[in-house]
C-alpha atoms as a PDB file:
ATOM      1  CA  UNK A   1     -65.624 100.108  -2.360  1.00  0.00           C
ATOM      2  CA  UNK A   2     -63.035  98.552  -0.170  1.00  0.00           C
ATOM      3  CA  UNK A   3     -61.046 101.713  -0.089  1.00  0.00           C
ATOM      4  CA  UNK A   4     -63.721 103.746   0.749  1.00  0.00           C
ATOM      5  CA  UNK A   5     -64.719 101.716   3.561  1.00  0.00           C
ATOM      6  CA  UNK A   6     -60.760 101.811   4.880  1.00  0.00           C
ATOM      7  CA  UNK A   7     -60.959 105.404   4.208  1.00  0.00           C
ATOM      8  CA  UNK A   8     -63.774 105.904   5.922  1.00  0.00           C
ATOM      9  CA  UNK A   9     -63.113 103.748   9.307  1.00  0.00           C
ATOM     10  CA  UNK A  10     -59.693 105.606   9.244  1.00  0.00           C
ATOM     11  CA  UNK A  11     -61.370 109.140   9.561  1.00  0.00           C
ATOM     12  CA  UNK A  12     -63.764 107.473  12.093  1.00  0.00           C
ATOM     13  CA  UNK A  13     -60.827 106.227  14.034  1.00  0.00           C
ATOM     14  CA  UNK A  14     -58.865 109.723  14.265  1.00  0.00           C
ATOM     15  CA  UNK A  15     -61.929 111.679  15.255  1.00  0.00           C
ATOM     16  CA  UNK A  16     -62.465 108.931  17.819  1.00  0.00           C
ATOM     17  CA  UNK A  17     -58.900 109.348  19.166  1.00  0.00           C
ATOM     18  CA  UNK A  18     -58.794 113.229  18.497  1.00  0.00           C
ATOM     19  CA  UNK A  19     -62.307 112.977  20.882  1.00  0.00           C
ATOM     20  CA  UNK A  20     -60.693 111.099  23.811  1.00  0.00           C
ATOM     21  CA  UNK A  21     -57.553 113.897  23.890  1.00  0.00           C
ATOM     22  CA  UNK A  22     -60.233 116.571  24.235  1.00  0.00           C
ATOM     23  CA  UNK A  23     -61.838 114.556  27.196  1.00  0.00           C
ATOM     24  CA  UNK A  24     -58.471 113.997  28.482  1.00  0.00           C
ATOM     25  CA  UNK A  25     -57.351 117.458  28.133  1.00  0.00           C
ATOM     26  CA  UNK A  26     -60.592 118.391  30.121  1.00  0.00           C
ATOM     27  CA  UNK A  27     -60.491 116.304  32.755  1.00  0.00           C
ATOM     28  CA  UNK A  28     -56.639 116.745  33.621  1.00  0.00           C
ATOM     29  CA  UNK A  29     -57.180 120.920  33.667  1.00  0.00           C
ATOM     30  CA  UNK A  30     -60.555 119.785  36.263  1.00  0.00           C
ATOM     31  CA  UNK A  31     -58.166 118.001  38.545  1.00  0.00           C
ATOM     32  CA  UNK A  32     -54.904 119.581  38.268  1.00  0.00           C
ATOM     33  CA  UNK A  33     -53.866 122.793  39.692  1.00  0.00           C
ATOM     34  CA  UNK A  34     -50.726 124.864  38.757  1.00  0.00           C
ATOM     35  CA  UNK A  35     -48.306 124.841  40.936  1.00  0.00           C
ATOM     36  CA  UNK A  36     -47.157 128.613  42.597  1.00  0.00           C
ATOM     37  CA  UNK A  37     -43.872 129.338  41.528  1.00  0.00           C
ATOM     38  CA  UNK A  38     -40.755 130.042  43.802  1.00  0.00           C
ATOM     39  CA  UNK A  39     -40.925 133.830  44.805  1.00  0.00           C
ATOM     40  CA  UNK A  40     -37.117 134.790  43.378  1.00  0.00           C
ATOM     41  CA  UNK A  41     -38.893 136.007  39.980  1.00  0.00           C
ATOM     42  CA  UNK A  42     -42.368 137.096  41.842  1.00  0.00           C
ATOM     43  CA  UNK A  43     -41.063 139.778  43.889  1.00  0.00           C
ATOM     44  CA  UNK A  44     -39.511 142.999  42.939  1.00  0.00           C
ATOM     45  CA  UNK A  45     -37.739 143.952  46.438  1.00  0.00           C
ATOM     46  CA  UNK A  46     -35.631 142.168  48.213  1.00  0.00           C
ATOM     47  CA  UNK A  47     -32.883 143.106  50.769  1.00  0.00           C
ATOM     48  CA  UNK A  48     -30.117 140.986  52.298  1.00  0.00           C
ATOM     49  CA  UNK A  49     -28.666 140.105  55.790  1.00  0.00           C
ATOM     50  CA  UNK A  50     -25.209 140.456  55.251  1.00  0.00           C
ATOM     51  CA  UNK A  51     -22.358 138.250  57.392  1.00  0.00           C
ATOM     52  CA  UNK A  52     -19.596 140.210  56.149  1.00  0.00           C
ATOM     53  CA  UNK A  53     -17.687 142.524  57.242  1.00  0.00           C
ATOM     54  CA  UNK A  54     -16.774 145.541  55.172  1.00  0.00           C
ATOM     55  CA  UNK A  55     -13.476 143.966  54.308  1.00  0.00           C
ATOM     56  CA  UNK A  56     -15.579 140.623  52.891  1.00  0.00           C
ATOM     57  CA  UNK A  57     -14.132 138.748  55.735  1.00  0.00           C
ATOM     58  CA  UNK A  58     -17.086 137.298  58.151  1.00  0.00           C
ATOM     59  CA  UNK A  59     -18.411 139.306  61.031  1.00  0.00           C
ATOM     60  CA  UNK A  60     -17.471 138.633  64.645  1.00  0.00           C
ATOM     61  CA  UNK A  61     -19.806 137.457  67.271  1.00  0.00           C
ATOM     62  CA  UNK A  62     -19.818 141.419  68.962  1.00  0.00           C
ATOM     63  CA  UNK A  63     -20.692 142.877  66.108  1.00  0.00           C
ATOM     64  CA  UNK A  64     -23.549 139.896  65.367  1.00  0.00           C
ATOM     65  CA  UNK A  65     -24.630 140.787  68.248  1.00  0.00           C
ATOM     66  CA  UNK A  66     -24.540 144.890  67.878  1.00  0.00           C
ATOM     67  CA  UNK A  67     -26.524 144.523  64.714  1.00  0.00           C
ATOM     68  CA  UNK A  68     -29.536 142.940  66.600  1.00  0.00           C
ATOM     69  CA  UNK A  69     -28.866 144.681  69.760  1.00  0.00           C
ATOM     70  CA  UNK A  70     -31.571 143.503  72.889  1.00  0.00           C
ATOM     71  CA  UNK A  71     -33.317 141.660  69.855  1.00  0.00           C
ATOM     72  CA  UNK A  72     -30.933 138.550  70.131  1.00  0.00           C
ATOM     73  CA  UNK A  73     -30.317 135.574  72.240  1.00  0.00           C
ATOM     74  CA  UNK A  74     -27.437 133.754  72.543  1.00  0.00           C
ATOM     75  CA  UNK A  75     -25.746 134.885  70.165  1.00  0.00           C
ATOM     76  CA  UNK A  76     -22.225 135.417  72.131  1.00  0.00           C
ATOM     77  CA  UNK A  77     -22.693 131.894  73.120  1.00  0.00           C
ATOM     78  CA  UNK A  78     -24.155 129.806  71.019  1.00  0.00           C
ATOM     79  CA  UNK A  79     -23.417 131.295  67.446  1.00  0.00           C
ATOM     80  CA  UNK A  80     -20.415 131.884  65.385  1.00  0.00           C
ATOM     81  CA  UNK A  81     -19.917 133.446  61.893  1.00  0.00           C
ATOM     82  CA  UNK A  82     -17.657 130.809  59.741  1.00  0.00           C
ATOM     83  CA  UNK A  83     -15.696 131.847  56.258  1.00  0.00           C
ATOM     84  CA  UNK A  84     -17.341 130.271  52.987  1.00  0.00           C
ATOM     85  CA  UNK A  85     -17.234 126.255  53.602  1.00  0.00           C
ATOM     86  CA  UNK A  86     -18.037 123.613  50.840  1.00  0.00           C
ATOM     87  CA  UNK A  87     -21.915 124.299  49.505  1.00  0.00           C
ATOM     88  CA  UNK A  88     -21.212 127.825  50.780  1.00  0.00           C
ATOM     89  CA  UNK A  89     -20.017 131.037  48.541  1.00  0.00           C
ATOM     90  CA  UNK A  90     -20.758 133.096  51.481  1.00  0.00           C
ATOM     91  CA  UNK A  91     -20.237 133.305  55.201  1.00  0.00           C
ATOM     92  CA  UNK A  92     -21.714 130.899  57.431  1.00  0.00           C
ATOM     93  CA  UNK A  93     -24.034 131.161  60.523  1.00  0.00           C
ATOM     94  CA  UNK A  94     -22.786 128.308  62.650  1.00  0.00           C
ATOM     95  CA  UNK A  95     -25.868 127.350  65.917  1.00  0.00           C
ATOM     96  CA  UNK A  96     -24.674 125.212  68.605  1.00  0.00           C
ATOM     97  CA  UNK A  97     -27.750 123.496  70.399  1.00  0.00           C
ATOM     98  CA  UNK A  98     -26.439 121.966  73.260  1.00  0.00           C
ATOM     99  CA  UNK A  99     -27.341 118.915  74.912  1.00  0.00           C
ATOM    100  CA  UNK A 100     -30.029 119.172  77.095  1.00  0.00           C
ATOM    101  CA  UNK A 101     -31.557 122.181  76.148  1.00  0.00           C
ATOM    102  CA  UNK A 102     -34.362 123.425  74.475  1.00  0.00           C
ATOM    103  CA  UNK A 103     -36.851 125.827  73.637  1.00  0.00           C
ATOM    104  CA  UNK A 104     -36.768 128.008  76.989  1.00  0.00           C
ATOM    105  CA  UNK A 105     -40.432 128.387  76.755  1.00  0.00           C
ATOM    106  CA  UNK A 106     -41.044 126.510  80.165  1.00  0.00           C
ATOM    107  CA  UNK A 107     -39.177 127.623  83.251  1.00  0.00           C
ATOM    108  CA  UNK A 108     -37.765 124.626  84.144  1.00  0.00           C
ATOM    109  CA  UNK A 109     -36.103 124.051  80.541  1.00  0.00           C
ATOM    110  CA  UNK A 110     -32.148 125.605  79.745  1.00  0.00           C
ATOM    111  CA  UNK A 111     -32.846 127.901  76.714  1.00  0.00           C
ATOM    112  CA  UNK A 112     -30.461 126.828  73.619  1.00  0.00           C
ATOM    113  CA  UNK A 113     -29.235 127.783  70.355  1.00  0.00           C
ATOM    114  CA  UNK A 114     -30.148 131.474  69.456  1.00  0.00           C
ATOM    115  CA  UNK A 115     -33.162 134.006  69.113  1.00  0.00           C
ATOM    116  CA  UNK A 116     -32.920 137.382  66.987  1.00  0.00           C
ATOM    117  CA  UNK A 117     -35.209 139.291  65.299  1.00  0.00           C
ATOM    118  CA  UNK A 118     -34.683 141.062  61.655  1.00  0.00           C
ATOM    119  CA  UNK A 119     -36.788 143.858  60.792  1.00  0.00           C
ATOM    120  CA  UNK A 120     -35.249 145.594  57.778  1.00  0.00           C
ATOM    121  CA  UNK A 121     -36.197 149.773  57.882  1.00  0.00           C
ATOM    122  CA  UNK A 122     -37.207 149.233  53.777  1.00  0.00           C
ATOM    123  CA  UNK A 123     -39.634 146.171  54.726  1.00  0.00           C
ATOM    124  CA  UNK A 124     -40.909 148.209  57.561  1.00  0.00           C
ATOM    125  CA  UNK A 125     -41.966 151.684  55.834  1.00  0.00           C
ATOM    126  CA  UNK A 126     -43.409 149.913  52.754  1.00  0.00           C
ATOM    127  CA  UNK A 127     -46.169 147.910  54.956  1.00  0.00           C
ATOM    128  CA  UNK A 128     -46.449 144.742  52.709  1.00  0.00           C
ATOM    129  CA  UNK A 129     -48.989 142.448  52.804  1.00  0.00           C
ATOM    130  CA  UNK A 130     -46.663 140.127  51.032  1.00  0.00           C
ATOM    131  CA  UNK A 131     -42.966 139.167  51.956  1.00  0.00           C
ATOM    132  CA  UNK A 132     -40.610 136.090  51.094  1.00  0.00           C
ATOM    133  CA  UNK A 133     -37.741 134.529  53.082  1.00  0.00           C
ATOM    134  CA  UNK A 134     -34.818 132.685  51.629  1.00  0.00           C
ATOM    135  CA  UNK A 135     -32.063 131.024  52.887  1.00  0.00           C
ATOM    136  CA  UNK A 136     -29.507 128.055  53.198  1.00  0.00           C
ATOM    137  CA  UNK A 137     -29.725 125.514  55.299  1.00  0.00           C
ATOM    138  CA  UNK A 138     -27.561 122.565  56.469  1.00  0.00           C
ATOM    139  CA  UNK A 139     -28.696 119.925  58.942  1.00  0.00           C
ATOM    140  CA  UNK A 140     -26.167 117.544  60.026  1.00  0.00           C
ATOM    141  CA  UNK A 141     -26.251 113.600  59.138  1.00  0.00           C
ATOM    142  CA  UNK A 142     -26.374 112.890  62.632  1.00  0.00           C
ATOM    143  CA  UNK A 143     -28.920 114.411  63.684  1.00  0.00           C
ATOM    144  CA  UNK A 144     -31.695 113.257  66.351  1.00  0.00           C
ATOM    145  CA  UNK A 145     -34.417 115.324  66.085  1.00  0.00           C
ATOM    146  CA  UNK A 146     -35.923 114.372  69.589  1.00  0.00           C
ATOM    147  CA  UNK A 147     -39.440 115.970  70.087  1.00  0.00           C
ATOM    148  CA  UNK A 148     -38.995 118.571  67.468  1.00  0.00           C
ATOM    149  CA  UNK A 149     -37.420 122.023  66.842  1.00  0.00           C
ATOM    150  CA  UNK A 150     -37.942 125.355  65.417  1.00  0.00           C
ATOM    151  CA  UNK A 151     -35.759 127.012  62.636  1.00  0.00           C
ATOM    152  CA  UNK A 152     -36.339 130.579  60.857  1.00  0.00           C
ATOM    153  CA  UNK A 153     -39.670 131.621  59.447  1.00  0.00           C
ATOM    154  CA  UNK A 154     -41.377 135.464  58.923  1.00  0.00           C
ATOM    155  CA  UNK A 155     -42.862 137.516  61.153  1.00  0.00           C
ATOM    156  CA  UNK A 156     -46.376 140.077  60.941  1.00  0.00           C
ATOM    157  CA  UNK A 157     -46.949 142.986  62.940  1.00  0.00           C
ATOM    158  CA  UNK A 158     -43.975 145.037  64.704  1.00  0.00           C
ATOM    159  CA  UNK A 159     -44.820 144.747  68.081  1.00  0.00           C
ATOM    160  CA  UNK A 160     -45.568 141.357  67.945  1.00  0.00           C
ATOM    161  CA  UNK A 161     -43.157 139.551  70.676  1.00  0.00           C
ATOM    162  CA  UNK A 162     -43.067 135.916  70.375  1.00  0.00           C
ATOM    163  CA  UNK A 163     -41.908 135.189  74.038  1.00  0.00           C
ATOM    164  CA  UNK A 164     -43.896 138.115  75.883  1.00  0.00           C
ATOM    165  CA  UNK A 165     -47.824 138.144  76.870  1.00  0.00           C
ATOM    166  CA  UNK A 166     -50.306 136.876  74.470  1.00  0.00           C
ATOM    167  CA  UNK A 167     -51.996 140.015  73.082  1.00  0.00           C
ATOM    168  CA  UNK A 168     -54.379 139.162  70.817  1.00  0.00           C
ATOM    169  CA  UNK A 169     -54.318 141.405  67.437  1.00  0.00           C
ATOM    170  CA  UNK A 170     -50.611 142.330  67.314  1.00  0.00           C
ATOM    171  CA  UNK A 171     -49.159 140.200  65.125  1.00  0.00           C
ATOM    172  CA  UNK A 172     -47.740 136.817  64.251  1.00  0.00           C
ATOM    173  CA  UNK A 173     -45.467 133.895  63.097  1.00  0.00           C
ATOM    174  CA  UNK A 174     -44.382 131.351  60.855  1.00  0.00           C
ATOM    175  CA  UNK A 175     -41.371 129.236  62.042  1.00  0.00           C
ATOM    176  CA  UNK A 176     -40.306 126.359  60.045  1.00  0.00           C
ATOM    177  CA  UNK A 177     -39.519 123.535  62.041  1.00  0.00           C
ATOM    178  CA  UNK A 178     -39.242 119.684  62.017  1.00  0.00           C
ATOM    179  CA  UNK A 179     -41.032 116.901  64.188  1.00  0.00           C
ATOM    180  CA  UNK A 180     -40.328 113.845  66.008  1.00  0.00           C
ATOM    181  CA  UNK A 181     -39.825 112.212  62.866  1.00  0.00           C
ATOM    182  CA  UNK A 182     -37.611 115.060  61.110  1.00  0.00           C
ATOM    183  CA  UNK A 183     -40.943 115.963  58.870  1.00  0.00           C
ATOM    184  CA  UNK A 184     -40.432 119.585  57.883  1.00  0.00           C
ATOM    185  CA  UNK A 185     -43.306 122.023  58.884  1.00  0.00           C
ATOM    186  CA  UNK A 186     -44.726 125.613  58.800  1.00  0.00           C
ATOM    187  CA  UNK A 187     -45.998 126.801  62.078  1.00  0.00           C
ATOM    188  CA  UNK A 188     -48.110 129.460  63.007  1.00  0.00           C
ATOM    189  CA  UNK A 189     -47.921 131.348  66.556  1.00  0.00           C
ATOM    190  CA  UNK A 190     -50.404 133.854  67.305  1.00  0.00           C
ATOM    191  CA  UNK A 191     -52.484 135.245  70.457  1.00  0.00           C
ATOM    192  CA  UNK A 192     -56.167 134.537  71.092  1.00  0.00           C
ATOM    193  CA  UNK A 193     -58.139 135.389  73.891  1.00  0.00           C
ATOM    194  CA  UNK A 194     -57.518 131.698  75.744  1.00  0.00           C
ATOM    195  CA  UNK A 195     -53.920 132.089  74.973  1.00  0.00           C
ATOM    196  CA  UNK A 196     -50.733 131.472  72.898  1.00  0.00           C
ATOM    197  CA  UNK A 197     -51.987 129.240  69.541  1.00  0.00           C
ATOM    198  CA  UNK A 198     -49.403 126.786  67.310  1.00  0.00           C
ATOM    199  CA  UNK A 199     -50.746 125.317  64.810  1.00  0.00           C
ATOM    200  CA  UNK A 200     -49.559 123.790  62.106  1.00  0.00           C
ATOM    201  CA  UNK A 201     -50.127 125.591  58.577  1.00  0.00           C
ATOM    202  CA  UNK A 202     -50.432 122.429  56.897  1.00  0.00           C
ATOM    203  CA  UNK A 203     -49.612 118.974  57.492  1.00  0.00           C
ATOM    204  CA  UNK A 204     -46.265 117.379  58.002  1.00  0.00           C
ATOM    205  CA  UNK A 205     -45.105 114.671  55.351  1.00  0.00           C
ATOM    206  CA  UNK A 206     -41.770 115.040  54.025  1.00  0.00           C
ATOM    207  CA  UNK A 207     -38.557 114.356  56.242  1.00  0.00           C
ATOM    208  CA  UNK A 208     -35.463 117.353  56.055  1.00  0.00           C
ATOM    209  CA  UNK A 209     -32.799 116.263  53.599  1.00  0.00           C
ATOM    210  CA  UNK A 210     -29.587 115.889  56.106  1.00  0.00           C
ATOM    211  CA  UNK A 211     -26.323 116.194  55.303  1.00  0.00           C
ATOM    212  CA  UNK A 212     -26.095 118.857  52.529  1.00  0.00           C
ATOM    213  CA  UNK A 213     -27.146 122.408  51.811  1.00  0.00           C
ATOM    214  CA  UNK A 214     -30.340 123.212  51.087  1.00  0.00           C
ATOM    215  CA  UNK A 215     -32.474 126.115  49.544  1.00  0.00           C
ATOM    216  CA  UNK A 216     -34.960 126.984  51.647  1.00  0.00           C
ATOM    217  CA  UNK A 217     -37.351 129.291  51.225  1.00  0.00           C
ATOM    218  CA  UNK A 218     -41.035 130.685  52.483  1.00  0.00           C
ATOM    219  CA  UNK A 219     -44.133 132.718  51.511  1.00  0.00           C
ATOM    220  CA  UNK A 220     -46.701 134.021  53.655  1.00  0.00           C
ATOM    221  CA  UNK A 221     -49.654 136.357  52.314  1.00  0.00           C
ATOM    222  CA  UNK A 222     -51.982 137.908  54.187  1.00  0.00           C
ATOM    223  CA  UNK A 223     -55.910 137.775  54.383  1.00  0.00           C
ATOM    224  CA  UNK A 224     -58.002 140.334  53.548  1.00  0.00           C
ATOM    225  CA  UNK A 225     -59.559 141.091  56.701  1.00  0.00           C
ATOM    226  CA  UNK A 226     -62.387 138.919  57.923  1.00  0.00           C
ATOM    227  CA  UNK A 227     -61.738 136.036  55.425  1.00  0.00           C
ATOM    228  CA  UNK A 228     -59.660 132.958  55.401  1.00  0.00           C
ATOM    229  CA  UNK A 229     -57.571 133.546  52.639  1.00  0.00           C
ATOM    230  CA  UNK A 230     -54.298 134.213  53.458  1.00  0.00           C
ATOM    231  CA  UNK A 231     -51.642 131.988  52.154  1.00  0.00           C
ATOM    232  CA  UNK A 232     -48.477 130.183  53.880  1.00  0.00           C
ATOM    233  CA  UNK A 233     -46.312 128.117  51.244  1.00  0.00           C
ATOM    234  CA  UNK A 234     -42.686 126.162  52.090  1.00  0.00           C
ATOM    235  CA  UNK A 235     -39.783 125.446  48.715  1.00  0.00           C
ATOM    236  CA  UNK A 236     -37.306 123.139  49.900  1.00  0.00           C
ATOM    237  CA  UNK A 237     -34.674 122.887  46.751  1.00  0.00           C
ATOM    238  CA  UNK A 238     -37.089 124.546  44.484  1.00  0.00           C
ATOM    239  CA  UNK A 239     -39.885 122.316  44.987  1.00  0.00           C
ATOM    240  CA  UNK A 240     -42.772 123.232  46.759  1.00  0.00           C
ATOM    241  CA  UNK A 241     -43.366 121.262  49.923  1.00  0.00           C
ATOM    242  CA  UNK A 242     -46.714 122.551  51.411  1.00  0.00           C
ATOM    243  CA  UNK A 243     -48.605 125.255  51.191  1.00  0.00           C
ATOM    244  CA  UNK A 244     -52.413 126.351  52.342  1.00  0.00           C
ATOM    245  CA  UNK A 245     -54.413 128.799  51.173  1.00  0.00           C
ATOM    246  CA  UNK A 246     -56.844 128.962  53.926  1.00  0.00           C
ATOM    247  CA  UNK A 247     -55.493 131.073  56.679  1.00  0.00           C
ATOM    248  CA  UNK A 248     -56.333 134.115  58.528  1.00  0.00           C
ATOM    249  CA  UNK A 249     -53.571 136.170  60.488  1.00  0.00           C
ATOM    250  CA  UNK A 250     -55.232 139.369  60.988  1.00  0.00           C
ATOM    251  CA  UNK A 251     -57.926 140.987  61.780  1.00  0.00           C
ATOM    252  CA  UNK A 252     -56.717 144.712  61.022  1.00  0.00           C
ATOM    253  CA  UNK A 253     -55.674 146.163  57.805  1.00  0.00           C
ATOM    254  CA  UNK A 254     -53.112 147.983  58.924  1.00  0.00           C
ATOM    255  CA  UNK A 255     -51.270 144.988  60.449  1.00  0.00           C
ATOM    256  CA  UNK A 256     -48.125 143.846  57.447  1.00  0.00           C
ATOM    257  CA  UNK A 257     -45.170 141.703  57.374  1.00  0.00           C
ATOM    258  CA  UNK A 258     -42.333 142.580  59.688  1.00  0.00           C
ATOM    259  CA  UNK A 259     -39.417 140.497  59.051  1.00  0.00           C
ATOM    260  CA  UNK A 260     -38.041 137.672  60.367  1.00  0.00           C
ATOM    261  CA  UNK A 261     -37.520 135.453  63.959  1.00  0.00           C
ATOM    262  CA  UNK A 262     -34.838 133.645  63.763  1.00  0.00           C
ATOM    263  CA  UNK A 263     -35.094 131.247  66.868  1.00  0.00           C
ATOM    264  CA  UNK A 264     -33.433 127.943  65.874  1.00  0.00           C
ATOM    265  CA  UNK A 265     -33.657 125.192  69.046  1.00  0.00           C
ATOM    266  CA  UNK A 266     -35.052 122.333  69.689  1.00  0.00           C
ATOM    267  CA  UNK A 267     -39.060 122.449  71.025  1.00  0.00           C
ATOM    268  CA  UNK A 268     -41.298 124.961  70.742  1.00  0.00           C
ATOM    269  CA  UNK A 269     -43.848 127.210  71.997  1.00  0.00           C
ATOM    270  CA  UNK A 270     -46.221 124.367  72.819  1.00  0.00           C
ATOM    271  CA  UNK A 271     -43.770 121.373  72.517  1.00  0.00           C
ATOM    272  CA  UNK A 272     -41.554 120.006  74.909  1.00  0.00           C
ATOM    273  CA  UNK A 273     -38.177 119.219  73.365  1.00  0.00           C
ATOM    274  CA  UNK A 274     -34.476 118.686  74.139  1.00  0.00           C
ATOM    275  CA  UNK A 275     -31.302 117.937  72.394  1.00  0.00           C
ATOM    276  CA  UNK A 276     -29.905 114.683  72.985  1.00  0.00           C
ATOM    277  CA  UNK A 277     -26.734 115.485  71.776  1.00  0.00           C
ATOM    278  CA  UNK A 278     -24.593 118.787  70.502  1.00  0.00           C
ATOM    279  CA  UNK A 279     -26.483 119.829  67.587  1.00  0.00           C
ATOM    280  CA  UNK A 280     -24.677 121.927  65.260  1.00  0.00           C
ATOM    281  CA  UNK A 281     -27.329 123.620  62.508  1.00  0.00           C
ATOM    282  CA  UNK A 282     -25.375 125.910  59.795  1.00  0.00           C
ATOM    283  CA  UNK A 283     -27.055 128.855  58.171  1.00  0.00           C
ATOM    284  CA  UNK A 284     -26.337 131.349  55.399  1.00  0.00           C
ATOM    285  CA  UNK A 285     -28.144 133.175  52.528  1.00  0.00           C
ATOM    286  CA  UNK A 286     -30.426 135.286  53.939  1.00  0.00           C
ATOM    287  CA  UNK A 287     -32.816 136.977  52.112  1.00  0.00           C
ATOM    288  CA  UNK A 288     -36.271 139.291  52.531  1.00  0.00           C
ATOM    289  CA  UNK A 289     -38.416 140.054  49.347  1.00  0.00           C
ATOM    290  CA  UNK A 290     -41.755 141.536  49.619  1.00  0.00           C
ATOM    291  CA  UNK A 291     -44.602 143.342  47.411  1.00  0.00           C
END
């Protein structure tokens, strides 16, 4: 009798338990979401911004320049290619952001650091409403971020110009960037009929890693027209750092990803910012995937 009574509160007791993992199972798949996966594995095309030469050895700052022709700015004087340097198997993008200037987006400011634009021909003719940038990224340990800065992020529409009028329809972009307070961001510049927008993709709340390389890497995909469903999603080192899934770029379906602006300076198109010091931001790696 004794043993059937153990017996018994012993099947009682694993059914009990075997209940509360179902329950716990339930509730965990209710509250959790799975987390998108870097885009290296997701996307079938990808094409690369070479630094080389056709010997292997890095490219000079003429024929930076030639490559990107009236696209670029300050290039000749603010950028240098660099051999492989420790972190590095390839050649280096080295950006000099002077002290004391900034964005160039208000007349009274002294433009720094560089502007270029990347539109591969491939990217271009297949129209995607998908695309991917990679890259390296170092950040030196000393560095004051001031009021903020922009670095390289992807660009919709192909006659979309950042710095011309604000033409509402023809495109857009997502720089990354970091505050006051170094927090790494995604925003988004685009025209409406009041003007030149900025907004942030989502909210700022982890600092840039300074001091070593880092893997860098963005997503942005597109709305379907006349919903709020595009996404925007930032990897730092493989882990993903922010993302929304709310966000509507265009209102034509025609309108795809372009490429990429690669402005990298401190301040913005809305934000006021200056380096208080030589800044010197190194860049490698980069890379265009789309679908």
């Amino acid at each position: 009798m004794t043993q059937n009574l153990s017996l018994k509160i012993i099947v009682n007791g694993v059914g009990a338990l075997a209940a509360l993992i179902v329950v716990w199972w339930v509730l965990t798949s209710a509250f959790t979401t799975e987390e998108a996966a870097i885009c290296k594995g997701r996307y079938p095309v990808a094409t690369r911004l070479s630094l080389a030469s056709d010997t292997g050895q890095p490219i000079s700052p003429s024929e930076l320049q030639a490559r990107f022709g009236s696209s670029e700015w300050g290039l000749l004087d603010n950028a240098k290619v660099l051999p492989p340097v420790s972190g590095s198997k390839e050649p280096v993008l080295a950006v000099t952001m002077r002290k004391g200037t900034g964005s160039g987006y208000q007349v009274e400011q002294e433009r720094g650091g560089i502007g270029l634009i990347w539109r591969p021909v491939d990217l271009l003719e297949a129209k995607p409403r998908a695309a991917c940038l990679s890259y390296r990224l170092y950040l030196p340990k000393t560095m004051k971020f001031s009021n903020g800065g922009t670095l390289p992020g992807l660009s919709i529409g192909t006659r979309f110009d950042p710095r011309g009028d604000a033409v509402v329809g023809e495109g857009a972009v997502g720089r990354l960037g970091w505050n006051r307070d170094g927090m790494m961001f995604v925003s988004l510049q685009f025209a409406t009929n009041e003007g030149w927008k900025n907004p942030l993709a989502f909210p700022a709340k982890k600092p840039w890693p300074l001091g070593r390389w880092l893997d860098v890497e963005q997503e942005i995909i597109l709305n379907d027209v006349g919903k709020k469903n595009g996404v925007v999603r930032l990897w730092v080192d493989q882990i993903l750092m922010g993302e929304t899934e709310r966000v509507g770029l265009r209102g034509d379906p025609a309108l795809a990803m372009s490429g990429m602006i690669g402005d990298v300076n401190f301040g913005n198109i809305t934000t006021t910012s200056e380096a208080d010091q030589n800044t010197d931001v190194k860049l490698s790696s980069f890379v265009l995937r789309w679908q």
